[in-house]
PDB file of N, CA and C in Angstrom:
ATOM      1  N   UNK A   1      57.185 -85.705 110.063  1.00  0.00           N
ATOM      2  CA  UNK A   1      58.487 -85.558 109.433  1.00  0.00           C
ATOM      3  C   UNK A   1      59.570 -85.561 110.497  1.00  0.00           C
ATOM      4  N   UNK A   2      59.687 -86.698 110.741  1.00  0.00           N
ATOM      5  CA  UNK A   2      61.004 -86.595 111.839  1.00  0.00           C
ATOM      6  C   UNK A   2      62.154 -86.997 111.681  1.00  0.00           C
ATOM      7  N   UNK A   3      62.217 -88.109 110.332  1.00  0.00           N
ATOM      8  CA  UNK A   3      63.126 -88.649 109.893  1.00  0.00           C
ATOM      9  C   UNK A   3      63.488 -87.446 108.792  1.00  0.00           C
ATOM     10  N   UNK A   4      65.279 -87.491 108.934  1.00  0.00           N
ATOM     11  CA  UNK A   4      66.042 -86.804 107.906  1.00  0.00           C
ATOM     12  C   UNK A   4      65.890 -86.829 106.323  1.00  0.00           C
ATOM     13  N   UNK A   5      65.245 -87.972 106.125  1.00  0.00           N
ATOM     14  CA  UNK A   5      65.307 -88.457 104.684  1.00  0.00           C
ATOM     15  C   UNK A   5      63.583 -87.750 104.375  1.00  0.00           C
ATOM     16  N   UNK A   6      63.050 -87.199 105.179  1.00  0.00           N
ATOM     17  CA  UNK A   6      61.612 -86.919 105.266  1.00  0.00           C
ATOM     18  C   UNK A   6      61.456 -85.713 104.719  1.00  0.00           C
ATOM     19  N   UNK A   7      62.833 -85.007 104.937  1.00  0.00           N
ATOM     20  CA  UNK A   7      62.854 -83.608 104.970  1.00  0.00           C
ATOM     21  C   UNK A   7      62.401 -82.866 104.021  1.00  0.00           C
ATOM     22  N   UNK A   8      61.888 -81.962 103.945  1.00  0.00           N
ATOM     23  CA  UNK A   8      60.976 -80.632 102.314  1.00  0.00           C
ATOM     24  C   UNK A   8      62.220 -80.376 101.447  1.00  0.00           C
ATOM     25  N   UNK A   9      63.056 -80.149 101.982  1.00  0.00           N
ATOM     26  CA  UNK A   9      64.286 -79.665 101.239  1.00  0.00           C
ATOM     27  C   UNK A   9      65.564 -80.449 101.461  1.00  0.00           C
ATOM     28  N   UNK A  10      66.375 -81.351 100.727  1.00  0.00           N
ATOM     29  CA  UNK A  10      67.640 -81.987 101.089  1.00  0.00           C
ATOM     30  C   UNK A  10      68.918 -81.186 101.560  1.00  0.00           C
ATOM     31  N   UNK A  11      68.937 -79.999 101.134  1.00  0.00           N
ATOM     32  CA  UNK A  11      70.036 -79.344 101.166  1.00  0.00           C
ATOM     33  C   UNK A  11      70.361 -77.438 101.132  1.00  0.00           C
ATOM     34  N   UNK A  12      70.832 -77.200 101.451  1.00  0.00           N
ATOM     35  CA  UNK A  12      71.132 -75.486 101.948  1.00  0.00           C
ATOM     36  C   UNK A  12      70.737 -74.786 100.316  1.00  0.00           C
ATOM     37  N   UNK A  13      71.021 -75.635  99.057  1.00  0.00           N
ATOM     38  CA  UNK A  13      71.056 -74.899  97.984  1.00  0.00           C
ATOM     39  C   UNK A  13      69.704 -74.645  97.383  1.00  0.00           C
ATOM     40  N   UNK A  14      69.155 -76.052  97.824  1.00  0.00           N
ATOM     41  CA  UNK A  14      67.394 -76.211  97.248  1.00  0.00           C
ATOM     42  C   UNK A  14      67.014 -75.749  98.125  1.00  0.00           C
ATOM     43  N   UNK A  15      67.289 -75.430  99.466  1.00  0.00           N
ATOM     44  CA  UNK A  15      66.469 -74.858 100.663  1.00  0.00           C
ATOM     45  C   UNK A  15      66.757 -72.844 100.211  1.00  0.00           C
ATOM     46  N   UNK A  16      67.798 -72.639  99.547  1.00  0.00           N
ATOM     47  CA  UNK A  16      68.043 -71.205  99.294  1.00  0.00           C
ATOM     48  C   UNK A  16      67.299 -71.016  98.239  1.00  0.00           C
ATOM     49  N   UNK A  17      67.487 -71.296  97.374  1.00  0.00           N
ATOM     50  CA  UNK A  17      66.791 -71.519  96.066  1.00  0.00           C
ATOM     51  C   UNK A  17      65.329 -71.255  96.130  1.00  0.00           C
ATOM     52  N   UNK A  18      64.670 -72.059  96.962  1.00  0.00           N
ATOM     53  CA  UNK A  18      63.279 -71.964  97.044  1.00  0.00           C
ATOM     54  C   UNK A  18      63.571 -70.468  97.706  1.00  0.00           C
ATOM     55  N   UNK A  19      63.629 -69.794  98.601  1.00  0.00           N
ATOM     56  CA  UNK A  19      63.432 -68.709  99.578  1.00  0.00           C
ATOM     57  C   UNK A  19      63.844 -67.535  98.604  1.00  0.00           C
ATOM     58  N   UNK A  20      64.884 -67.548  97.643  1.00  0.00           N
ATOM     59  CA  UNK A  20      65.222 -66.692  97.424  1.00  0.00           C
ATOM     60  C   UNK A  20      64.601 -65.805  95.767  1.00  0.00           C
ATOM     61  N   UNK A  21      64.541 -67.188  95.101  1.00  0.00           N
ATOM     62  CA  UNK A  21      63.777 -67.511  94.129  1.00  0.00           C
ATOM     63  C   UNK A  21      62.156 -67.587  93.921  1.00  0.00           C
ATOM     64  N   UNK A  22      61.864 -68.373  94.246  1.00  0.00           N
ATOM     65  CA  UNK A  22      60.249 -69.092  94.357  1.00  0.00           C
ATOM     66  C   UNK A  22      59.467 -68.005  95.319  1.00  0.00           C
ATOM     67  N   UNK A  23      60.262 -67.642  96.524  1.00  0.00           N
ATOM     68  CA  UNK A  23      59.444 -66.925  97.489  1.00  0.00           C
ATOM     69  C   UNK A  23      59.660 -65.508  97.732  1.00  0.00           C
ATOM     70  N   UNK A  24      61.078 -65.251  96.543  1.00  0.00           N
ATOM     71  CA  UNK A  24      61.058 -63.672  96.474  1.00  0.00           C
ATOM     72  C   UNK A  24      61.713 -62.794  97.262  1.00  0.00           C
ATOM     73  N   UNK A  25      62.307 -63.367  98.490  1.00  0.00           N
ATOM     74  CA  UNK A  25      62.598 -63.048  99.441  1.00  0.00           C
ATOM     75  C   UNK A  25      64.037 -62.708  99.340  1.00  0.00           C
ATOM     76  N   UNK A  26      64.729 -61.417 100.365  1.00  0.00           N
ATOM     77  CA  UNK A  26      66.042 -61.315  99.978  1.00  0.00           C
ATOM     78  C   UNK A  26      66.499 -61.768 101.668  1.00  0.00           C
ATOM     79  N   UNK A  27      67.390 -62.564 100.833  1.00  0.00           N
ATOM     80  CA  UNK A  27      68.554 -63.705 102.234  1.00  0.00           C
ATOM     81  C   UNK A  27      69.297 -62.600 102.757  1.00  0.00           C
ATOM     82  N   UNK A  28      69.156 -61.601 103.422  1.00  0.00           N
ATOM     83  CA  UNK A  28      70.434 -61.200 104.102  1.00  0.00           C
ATOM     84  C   UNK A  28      70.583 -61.242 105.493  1.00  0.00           C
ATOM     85  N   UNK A  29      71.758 -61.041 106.003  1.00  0.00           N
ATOM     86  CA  UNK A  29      71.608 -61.140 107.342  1.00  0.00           C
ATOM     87  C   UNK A  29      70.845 -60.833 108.508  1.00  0.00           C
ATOM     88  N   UNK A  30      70.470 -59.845 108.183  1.00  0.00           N
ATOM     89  CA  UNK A  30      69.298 -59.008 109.258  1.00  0.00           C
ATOM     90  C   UNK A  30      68.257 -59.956 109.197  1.00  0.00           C
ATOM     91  N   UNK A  31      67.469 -60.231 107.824  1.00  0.00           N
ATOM     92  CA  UNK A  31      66.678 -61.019 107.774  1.00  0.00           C
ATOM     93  C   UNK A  31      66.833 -62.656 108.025  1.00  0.00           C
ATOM     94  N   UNK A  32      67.894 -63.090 108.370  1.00  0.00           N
ATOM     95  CA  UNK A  32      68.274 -64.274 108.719  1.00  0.00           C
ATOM     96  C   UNK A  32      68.292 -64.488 110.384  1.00  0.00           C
ATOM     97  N   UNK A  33      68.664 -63.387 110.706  1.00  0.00           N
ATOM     98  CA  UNK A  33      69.039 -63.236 112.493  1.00  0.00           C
ATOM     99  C   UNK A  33      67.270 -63.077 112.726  1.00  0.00           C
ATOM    100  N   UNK A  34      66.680 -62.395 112.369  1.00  0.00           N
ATOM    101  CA  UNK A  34      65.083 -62.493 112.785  1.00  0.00           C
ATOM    102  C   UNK A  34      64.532 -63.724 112.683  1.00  0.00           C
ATOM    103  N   UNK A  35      64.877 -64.835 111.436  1.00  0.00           N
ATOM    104  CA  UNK A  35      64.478 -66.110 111.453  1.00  0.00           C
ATOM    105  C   UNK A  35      64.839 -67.059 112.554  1.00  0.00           C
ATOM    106  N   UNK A  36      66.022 -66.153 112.595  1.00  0.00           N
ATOM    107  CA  UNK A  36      66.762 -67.700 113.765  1.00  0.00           C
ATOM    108  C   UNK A  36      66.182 -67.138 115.309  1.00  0.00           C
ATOM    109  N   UNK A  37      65.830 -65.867 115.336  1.00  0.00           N
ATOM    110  CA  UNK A  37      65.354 -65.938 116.875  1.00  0.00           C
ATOM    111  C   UNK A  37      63.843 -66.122 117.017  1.00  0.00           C
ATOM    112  N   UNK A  38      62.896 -65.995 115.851  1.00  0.00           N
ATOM    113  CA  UNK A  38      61.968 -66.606 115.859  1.00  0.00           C
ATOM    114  C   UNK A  38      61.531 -68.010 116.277  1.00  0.00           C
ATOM    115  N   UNK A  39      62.447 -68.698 115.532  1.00  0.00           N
ATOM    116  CA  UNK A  39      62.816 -70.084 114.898  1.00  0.00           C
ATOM    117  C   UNK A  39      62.944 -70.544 116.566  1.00  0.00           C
ATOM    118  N   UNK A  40      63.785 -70.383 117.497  1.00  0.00           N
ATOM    119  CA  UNK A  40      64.317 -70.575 118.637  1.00  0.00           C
ATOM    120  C   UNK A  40      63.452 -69.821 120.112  1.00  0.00           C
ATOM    121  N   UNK A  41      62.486 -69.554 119.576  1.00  0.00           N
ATOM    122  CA  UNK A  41      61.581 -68.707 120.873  1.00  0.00           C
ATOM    123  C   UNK A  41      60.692 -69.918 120.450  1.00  0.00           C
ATOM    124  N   UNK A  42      60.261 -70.790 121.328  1.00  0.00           N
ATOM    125  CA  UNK A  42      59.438 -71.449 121.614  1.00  0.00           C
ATOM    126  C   UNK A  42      57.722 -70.854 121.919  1.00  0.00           C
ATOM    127  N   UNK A  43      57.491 -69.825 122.360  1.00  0.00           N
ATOM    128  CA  UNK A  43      56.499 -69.281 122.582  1.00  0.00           C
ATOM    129  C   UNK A  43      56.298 -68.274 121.291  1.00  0.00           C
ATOM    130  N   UNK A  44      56.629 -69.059 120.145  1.00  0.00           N
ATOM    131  CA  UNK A  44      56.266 -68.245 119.179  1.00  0.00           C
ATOM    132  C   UNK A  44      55.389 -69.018 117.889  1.00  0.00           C
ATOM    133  N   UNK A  45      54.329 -68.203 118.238  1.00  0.00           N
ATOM    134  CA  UNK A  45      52.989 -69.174 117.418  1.00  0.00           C
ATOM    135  C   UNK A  45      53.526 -69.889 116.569  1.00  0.00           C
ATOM    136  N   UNK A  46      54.244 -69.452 115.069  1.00  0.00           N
ATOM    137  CA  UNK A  46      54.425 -70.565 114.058  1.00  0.00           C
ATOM    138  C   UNK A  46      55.530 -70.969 114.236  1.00  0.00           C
ATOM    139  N   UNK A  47      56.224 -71.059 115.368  1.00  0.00           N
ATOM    140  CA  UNK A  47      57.528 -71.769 115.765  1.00  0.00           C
ATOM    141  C   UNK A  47      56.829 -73.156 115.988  1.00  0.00           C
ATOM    142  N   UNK A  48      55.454 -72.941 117.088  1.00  0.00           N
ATOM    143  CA  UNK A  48      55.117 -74.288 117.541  1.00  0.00           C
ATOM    144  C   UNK A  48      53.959 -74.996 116.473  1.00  0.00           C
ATOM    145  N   UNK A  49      53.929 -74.387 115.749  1.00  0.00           N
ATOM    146  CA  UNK A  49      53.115 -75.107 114.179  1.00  0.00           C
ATOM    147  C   UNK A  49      54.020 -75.534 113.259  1.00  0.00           C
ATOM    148  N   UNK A  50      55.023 -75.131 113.071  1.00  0.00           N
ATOM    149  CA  UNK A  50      56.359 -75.417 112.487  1.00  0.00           C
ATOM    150  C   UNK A  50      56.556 -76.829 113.161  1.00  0.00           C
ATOM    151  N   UNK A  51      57.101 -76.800 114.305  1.00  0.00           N
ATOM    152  CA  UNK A  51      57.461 -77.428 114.597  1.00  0.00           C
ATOM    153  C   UNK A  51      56.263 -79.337 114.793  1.00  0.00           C
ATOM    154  N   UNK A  52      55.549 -78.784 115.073  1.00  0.00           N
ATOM    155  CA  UNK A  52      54.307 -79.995 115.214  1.00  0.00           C
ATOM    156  C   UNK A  52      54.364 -80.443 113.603  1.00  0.00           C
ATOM    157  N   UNK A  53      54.371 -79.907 112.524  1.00  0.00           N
ATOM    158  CA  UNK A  53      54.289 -80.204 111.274  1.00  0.00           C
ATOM    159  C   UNK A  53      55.395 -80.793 110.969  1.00  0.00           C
ATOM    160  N   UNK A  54      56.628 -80.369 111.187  1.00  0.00           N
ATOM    161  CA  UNK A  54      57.763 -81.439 110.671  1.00  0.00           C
ATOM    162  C   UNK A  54      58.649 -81.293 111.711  1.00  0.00           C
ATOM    163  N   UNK A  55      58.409 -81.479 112.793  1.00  0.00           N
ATOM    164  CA  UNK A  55      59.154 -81.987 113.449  1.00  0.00           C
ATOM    165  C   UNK A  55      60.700 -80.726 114.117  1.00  0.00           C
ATOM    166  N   UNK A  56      60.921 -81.612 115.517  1.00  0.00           N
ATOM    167  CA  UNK A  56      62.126 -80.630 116.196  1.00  0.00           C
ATOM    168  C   UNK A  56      63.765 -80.953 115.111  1.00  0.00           C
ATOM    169  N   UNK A  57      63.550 -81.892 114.423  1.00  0.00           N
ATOM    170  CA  UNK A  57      64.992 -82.087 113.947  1.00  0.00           C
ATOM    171  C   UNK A  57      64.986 -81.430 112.388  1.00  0.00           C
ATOM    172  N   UNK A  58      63.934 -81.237 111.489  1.00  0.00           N
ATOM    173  CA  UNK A  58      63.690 -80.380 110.705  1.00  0.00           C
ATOM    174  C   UNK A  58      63.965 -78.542 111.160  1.00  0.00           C
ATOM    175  N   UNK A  59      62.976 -78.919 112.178  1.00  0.00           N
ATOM    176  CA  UNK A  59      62.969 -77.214 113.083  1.00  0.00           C
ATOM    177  C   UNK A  59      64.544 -76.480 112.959  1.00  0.00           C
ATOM    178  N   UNK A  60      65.349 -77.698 113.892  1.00  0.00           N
ATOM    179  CA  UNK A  60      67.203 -77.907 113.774  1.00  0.00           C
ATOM    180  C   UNK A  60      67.710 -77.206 112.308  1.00  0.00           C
ATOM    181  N   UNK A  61      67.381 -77.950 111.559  1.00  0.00           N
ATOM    182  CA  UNK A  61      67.989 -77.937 110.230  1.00  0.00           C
ATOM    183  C   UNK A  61      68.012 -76.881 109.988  1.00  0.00           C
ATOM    184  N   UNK A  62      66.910 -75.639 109.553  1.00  0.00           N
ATOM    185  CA  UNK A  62      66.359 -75.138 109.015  1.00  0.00           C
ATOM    186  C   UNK A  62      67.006 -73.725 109.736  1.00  0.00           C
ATOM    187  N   UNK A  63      67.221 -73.874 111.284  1.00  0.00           N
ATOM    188  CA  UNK A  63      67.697 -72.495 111.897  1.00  0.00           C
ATOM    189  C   UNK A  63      69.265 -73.206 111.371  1.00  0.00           C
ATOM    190  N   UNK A  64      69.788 -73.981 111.096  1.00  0.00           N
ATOM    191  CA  UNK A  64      71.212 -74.130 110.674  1.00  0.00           C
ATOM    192  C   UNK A  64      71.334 -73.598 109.521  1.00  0.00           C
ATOM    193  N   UNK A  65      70.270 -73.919 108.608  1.00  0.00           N
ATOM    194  CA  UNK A  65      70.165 -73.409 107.041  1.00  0.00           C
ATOM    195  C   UNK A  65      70.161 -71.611 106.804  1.00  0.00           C
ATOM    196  N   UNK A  66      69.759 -71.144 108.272  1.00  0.00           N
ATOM    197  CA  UNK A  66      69.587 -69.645 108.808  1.00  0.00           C
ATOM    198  C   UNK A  66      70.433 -68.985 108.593  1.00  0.00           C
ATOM    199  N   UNK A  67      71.135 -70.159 109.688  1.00  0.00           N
ATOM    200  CA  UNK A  67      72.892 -69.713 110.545  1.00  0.00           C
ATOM    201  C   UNK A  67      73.465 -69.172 109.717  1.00  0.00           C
ATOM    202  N   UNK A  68      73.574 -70.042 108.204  1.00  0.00           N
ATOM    203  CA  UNK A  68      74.264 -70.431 107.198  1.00  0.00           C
ATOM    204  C   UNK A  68      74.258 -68.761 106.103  1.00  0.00           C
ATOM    205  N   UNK A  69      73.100 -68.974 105.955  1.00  0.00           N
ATOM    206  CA  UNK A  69      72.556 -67.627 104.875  1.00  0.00           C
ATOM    207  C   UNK A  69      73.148 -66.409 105.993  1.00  0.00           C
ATOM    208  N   UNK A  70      73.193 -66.255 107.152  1.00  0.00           N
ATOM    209  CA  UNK A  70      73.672 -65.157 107.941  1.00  0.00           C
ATOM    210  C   UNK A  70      74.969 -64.487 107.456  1.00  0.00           C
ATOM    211  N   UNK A  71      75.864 -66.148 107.607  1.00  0.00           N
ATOM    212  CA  UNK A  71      76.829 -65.491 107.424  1.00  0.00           C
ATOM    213  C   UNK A  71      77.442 -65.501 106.295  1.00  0.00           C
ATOM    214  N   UNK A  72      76.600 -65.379 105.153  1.00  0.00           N
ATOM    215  CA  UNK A  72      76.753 -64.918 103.742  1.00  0.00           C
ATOM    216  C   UNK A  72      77.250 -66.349 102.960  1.00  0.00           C
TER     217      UNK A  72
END
């Protein structure tokens, strides 16, 4: 998955949607700032399974999609 058009989720709303909805999970900031420094530590086991599976420009997206939910 390296190409953009490849991507699991097109957009911040279907990408929230699933997380917040489907997976139960509550978006708040605290829990967003733990994603994104996960997300960004390279020496972090499912950072580098993440990343081998769809790719560094998905990887990108996804701590942007983070950024995003952070700041409400």
């Amino acid at each position: 998955m390296n190409d953009q058009a490849d991507f699991y989720f097109q957009s911040y709303e279907e990408w929230r949607q699933t997380i917040t909805g489907r997976c139960n999970i509550d978006l708040t900031p605290e829990y967003a700032r733990k994603r994104i420094a996960a997300l960004r530590n390279p020496s972090d086991r499912s950072t580098r399974e993440f990343t081998t599976k769809y790719g560094k420009a998905y990887l990108n997206q996804v701590i942007k999609w983070f950024e995003q939910a952070e700041q409400g």
